[in-house]
C-alpha atoms as a PDB file:
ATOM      1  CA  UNK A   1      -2.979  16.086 -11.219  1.00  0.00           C
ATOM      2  CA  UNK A   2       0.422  17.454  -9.262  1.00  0.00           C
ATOM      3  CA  UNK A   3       3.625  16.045 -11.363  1.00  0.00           C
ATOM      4  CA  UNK A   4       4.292  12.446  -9.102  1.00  0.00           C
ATOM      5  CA  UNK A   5       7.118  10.277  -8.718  1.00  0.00           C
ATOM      6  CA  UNK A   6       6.796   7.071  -7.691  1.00  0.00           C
ATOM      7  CA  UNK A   7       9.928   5.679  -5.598  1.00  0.00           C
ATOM      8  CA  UNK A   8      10.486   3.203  -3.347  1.00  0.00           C
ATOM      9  CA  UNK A   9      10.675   3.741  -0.053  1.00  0.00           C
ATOM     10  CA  UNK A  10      14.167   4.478   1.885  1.00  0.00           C
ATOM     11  CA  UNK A  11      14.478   3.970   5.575  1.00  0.00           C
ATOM     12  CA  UNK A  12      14.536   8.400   6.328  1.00  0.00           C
ATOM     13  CA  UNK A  13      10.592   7.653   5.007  1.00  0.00           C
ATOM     14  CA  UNK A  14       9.325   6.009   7.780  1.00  0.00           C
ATOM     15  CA  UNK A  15       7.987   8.617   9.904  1.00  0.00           C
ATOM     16  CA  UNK A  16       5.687   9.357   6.703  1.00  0.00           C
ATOM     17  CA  UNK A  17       4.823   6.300   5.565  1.00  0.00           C
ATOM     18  CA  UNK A  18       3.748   5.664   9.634  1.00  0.00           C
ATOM     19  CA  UNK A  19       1.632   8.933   9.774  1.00  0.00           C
ATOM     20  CA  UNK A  20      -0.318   7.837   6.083  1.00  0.00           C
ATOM     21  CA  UNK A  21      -0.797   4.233   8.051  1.00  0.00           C
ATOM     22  CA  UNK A  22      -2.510   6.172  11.093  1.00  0.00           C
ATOM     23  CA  UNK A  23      -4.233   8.260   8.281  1.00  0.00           C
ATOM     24  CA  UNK A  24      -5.759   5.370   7.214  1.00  0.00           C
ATOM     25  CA  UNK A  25      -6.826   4.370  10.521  1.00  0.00           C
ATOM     26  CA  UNK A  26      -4.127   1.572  11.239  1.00  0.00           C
ATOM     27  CA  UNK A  27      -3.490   1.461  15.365  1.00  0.00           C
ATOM     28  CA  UNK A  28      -1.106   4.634  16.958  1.00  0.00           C
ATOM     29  CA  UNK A  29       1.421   3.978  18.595  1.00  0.00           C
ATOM     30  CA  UNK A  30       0.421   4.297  22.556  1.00  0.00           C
ATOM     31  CA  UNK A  31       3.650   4.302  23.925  1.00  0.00           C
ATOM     32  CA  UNK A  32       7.241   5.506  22.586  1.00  0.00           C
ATOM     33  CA  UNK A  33       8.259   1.889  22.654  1.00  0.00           C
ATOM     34  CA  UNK A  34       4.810   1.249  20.413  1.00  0.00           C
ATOM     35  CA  UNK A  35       6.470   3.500  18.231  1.00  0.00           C
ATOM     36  CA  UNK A  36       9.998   1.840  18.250  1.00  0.00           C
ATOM     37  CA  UNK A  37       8.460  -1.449  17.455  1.00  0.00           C
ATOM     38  CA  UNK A  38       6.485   0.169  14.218  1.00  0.00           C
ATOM     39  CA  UNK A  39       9.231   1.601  13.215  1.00  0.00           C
ATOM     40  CA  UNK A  40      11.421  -1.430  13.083  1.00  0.00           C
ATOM     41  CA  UNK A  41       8.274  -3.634  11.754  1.00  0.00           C
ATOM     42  CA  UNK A  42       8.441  -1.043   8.307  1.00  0.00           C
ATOM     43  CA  UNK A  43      11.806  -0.933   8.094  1.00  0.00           C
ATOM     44  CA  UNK A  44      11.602  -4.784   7.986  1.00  0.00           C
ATOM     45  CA  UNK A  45       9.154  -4.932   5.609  1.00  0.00           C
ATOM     46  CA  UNK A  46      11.333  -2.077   3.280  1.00  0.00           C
ATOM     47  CA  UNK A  47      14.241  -4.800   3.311  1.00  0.00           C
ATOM     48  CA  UNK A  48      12.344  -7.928   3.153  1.00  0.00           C
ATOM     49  CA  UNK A  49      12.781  -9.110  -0.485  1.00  0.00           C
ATOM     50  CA  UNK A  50       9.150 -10.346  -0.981  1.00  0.00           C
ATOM     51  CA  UNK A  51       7.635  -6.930   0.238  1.00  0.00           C
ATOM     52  CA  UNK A  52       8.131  -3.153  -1.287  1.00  0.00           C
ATOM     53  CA  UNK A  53       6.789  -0.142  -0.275  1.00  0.00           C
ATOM     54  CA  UNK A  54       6.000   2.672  -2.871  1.00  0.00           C
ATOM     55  CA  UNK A  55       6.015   6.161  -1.894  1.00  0.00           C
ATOM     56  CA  UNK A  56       4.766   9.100  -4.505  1.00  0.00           C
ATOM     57  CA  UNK A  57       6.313  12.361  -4.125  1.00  0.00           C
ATOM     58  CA  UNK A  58       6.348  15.668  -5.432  1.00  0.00           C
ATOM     59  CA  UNK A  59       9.524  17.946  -6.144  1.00  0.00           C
ATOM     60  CA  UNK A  60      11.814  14.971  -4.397  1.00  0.00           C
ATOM     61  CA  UNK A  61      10.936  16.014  -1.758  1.00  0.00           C
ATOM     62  CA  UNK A  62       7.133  15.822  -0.263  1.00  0.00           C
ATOM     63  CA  UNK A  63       5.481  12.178   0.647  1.00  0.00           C
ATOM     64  CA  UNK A  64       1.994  12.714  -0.748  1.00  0.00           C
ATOM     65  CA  UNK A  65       0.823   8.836  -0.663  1.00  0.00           C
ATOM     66  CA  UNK A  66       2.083   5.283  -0.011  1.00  0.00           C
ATOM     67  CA  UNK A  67       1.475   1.460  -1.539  1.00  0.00           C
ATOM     68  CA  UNK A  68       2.991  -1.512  -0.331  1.00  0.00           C
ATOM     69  CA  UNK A  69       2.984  -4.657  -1.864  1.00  0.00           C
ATOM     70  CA  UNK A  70       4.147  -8.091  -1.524  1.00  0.00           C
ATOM     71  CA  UNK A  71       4.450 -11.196  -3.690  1.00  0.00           C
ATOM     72  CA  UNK A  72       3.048 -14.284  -2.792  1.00  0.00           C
ATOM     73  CA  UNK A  73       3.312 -17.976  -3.674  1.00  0.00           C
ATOM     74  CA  UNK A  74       0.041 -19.480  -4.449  1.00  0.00           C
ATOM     75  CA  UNK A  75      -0.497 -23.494  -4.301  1.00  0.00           C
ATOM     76  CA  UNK A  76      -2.382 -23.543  -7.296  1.00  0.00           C
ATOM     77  CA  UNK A  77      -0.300 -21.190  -9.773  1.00  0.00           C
ATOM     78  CA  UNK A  78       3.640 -21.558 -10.238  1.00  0.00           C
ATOM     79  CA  UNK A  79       4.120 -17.869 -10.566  1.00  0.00           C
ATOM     80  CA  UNK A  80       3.344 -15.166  -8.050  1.00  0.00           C
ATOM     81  CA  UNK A  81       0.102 -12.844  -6.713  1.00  0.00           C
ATOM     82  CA  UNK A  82       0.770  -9.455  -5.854  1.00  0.00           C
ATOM     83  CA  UNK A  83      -0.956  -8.428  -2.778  1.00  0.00           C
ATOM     84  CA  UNK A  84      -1.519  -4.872  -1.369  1.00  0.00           C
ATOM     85  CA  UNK A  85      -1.730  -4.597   2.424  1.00  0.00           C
ATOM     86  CA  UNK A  86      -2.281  -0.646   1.982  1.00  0.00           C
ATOM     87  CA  UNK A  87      -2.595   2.342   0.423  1.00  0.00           C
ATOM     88  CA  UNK A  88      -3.187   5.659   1.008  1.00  0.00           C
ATOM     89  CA  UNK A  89      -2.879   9.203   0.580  1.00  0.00           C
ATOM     90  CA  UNK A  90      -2.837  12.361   2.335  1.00  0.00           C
ATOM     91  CA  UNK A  91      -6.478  13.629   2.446  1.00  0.00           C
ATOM     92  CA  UNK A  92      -5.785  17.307   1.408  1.00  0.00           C
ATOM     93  CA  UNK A  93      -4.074  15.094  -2.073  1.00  0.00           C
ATOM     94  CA  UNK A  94      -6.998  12.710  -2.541  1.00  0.00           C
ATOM     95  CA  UNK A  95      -8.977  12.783  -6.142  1.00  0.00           C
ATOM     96  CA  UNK A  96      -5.918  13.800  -7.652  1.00  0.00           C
ATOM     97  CA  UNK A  97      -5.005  11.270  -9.507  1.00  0.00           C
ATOM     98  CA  UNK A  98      -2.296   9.730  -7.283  1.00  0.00           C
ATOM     99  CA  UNK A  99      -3.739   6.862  -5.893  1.00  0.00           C
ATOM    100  CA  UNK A 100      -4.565   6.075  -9.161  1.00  0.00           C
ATOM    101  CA  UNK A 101      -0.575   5.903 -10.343  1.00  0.00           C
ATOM    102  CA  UNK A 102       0.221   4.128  -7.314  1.00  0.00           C
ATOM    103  CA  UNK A 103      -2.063   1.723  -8.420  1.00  0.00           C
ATOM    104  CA  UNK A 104      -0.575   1.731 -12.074  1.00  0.00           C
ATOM    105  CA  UNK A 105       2.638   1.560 -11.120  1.00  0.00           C
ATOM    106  CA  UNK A 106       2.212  -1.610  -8.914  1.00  0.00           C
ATOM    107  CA  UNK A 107       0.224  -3.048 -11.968  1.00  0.00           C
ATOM    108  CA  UNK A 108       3.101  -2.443 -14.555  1.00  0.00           C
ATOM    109  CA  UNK A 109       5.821  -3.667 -11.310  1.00  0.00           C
ATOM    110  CA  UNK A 110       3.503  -7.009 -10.992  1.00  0.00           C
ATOM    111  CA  UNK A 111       3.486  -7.260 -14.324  1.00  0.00           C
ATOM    112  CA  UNK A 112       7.323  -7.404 -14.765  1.00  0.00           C
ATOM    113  CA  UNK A 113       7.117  -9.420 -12.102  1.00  0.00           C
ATOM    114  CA  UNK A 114       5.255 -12.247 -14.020  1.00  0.00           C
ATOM    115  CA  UNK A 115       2.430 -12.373 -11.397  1.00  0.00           C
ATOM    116  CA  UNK A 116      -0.524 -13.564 -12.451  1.00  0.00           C
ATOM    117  CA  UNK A 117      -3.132 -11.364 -10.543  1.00  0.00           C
ATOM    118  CA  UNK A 118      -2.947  -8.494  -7.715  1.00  0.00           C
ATOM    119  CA  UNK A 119      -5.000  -8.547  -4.999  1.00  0.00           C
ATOM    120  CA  UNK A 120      -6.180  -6.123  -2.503  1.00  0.00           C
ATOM    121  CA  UNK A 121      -8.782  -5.568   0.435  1.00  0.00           C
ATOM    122  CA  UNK A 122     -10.580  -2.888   1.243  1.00  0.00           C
ATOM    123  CA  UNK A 123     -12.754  -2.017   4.334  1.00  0.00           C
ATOM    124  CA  UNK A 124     -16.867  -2.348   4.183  1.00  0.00           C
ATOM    125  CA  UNK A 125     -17.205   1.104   5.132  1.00  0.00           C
ATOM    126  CA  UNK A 126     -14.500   2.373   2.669  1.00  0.00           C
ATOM    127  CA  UNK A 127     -17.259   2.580  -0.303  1.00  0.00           C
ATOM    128  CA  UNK A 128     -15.485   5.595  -2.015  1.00  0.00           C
ATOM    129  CA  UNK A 129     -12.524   2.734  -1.947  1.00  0.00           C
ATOM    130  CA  UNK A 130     -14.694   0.724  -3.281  1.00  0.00           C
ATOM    131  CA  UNK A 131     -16.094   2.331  -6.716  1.00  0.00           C
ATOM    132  CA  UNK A 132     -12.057   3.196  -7.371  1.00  0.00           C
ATOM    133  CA  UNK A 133     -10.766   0.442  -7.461  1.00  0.00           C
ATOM    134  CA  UNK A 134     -13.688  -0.864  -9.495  1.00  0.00           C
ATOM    135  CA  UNK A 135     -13.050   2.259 -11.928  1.00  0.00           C
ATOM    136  CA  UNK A 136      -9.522   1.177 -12.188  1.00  0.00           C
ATOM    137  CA  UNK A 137     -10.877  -2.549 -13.389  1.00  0.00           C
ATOM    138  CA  UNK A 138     -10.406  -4.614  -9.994  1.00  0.00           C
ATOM    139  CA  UNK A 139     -13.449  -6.521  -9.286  1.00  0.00           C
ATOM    140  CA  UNK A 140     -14.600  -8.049  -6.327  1.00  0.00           C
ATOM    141  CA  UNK A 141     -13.969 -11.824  -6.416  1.00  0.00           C
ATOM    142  CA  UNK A 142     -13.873 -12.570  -2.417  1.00  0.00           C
ATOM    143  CA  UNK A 143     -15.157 -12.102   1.142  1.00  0.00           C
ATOM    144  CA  UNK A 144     -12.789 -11.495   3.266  1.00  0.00           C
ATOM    145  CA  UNK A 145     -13.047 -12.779   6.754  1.00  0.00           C
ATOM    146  CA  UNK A 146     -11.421 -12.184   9.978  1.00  0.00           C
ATOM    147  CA  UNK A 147     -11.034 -12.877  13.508  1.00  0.00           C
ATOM    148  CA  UNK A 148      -9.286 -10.887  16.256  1.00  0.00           C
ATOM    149  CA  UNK A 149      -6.928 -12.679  18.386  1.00  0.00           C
ATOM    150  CA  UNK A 150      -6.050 -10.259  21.190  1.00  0.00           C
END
């Protein structure tokens, strides 16, 4: 495994963290005000108090992978759930082990947090997704459903 650190993220990040999002097949930007508004959308999210994003890097200076999180009320616990809208990491990086401290990280961070579970989707057709996260103890409690709006 390359020597990691895990950081959060600072608004000079944000052309990364966007191109790991398109990596993992969120929607491009189509025009350069596309790209203005997903710029400001992360940047929100980086300073909205409920929501982190977690960048690992090597030699302070390289963005090899992203996580962000955010804590959640539930109505039927009185602490919080830690949710994780995304992760990913640059294919040439993958099987490296990173992922895998992103993923530890956010569990000790939830943790101090006082959350009582962390929860995550992934895609049907991510299956390699699938088996780590199951290696790293997550289990699959859920369907998740959805319905497009536009």
């Amino acid at each position: 495994m390359v020597n990691v650190t895990i950081r959060e993220a600072f608004d000079n990040d944000i052309p990364m963290i966007l191109g790991l999002l398109y990596d993992l097949g969120r929607p491009k930007p189509q025009t350069n005000s596309d790209a203005d508004i997903f710029r400001k959308l992360v940047k929100k999210y980086v300073k909205d108090s409920d929501k982190t994003i977690f960048v690992a890097e090597i030699d302070d200076t390289k963005i090899l992978g992203m996580v962000s999180v955010m804590f959640l009320p539930r109505l039927n616990h009185h602490t919080l759930e830690m949710y994780i809208p995304e992760l990913s990491v640059l294919e040439l990086y993958q099987n490296q082990g990173i992922g895998k401290k992103l993923i530890t990280f956010c569990i000790a961070f939830a943790k101090e947090n006082k959350c009582h579970r962390i929860r995550l989707e992934s895609g049907n057709q991510r299956i390699a997704s699938h088996k780590f996260y199951k290696h790293l103890g997550f289990e699959q409690t859920a369907y998740s459903f959805s319905k497009n709006l536009v």
